[in-house]
C-alpha atoms as a PDB file:
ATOM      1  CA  UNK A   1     105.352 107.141  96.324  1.00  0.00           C
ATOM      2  CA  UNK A   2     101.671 107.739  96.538  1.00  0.00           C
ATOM      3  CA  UNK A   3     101.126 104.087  96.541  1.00  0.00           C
ATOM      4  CA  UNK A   4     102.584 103.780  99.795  1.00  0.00           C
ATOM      5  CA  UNK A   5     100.675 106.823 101.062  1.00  0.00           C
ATOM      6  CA  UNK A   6      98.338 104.623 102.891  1.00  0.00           C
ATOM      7  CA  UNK A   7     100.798 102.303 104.735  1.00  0.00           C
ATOM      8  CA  UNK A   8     102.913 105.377 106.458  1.00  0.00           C
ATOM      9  CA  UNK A   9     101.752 106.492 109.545  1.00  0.00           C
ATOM     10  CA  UNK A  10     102.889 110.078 109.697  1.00  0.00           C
ATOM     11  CA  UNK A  11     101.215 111.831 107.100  1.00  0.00           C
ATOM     12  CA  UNK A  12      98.720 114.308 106.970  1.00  0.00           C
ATOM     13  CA  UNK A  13      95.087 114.658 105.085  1.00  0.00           C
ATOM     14  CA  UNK A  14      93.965 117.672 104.214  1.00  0.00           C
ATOM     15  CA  UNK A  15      94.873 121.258 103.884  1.00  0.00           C
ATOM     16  CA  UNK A  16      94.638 122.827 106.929  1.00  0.00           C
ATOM     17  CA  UNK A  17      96.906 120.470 108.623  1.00  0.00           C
ATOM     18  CA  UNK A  18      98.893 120.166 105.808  1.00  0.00           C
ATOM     19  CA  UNK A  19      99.490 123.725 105.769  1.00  0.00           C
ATOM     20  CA  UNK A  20     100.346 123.368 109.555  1.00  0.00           C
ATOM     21  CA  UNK A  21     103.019 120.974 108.852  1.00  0.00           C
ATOM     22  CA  UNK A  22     104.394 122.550 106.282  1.00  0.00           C
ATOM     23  CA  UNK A  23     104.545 125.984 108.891  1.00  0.00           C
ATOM     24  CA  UNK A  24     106.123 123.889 111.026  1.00  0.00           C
ATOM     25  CA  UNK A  25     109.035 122.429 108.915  1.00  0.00           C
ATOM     26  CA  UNK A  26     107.201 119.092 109.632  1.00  0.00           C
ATOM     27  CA  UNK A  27     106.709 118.179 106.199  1.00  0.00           C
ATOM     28  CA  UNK A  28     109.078 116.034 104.103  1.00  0.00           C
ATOM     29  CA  UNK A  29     106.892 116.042 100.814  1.00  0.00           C
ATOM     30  CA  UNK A  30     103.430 117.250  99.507  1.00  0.00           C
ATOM     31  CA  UNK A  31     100.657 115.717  97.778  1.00  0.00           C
ATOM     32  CA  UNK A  32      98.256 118.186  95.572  1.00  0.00           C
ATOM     33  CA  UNK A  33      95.329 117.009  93.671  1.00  0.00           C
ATOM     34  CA  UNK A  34      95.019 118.395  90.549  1.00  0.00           C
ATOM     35  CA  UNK A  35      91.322 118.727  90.208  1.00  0.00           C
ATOM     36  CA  UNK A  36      91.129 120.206  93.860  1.00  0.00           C
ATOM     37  CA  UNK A  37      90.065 124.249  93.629  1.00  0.00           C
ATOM     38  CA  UNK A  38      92.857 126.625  93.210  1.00  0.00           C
ATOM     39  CA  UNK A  39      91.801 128.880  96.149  1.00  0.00           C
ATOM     40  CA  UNK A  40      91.411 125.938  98.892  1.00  0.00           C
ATOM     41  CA  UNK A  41      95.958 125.048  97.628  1.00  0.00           C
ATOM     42  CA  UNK A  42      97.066 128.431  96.406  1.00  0.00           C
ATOM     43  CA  UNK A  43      98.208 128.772 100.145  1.00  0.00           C
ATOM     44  CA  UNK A  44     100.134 125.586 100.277  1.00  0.00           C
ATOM     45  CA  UNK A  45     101.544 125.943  96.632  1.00  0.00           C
ATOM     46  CA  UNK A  46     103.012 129.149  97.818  1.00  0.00           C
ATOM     47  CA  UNK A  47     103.997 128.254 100.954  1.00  0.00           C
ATOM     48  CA  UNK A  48     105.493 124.859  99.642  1.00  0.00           C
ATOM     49  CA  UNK A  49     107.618 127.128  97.266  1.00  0.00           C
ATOM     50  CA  UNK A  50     109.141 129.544  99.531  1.00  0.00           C
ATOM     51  CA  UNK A  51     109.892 126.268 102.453  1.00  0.00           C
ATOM     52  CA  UNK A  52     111.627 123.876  99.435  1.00  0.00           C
ATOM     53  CA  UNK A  53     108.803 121.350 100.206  1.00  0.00           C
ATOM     54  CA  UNK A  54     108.006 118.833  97.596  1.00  0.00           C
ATOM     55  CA  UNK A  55     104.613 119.012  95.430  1.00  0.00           C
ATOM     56  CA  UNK A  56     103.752 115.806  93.925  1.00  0.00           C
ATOM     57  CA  UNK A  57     100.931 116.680  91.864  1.00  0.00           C
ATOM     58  CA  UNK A  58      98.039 113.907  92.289  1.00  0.00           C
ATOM     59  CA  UNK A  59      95.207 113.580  89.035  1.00  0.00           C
ATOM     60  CA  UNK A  60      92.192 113.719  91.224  1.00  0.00           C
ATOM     61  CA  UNK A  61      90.985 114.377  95.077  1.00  0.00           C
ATOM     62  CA  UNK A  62      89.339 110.665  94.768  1.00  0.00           C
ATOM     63  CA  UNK A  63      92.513 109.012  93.984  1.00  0.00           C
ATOM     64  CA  UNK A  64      94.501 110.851  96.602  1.00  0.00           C
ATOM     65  CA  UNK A  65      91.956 109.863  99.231  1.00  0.00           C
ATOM     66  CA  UNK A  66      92.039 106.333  98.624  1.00  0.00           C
ATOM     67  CA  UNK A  67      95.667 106.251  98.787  1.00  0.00           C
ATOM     68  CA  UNK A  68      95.581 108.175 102.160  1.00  0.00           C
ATOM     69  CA  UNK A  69      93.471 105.221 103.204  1.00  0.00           C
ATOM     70  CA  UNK A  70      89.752 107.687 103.638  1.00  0.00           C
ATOM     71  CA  UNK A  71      86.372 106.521 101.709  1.00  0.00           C
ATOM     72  CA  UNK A  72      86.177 110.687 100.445  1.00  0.00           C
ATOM     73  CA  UNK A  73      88.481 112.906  98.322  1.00  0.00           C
ATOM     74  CA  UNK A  74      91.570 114.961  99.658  1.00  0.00           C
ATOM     75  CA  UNK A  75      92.898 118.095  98.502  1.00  0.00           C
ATOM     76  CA  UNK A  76      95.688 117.629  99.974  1.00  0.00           C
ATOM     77  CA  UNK A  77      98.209 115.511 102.318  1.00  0.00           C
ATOM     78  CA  UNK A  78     101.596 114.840 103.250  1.00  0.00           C
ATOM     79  CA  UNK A  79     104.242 112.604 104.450  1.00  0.00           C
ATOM     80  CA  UNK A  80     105.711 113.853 107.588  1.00  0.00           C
ATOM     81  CA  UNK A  81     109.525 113.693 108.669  1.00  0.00           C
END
């Protein structure tokens, strides 16, 4: 699935609108790098939890970037629904 992170149009990059999808019920599935620091995603891990969203857990912020298409490293993103 991360693959085709970069070819769908309504995602998100990043955790602060990430977050705000996933407030909004907007979010069909979460991406979390694993390298990323714990306090910028301990919001979204929780949050993620208690909504039934998703986590797919990414290796590195690099890798997640490139497949979200950006030349710099992402926390997070998601595929909207």
């Amino acid at each position: 699935m991360l693959e085709k992170l970069k070819e769908i149009p309504k995602k998100t990059v990043g955790t602060k609108e990430t977050l705000k999808a996933v407030e909004k019920q907007m979010a069909s599935v979460v991406f979390i790098a694993q390298d990323a620091e714990e306090h910028v995603v301990a919001e979204l891990k929780d949050l993620c939890n208690k909504m039934n969203v998703e986590i797919i857990p990414v290796p590195t912020m690099k890798e997640l970037g490139n497949a979200c298409g950006i030349q710099v490293g992402a926390a997070t993103a998601a595929i909207l629904k």
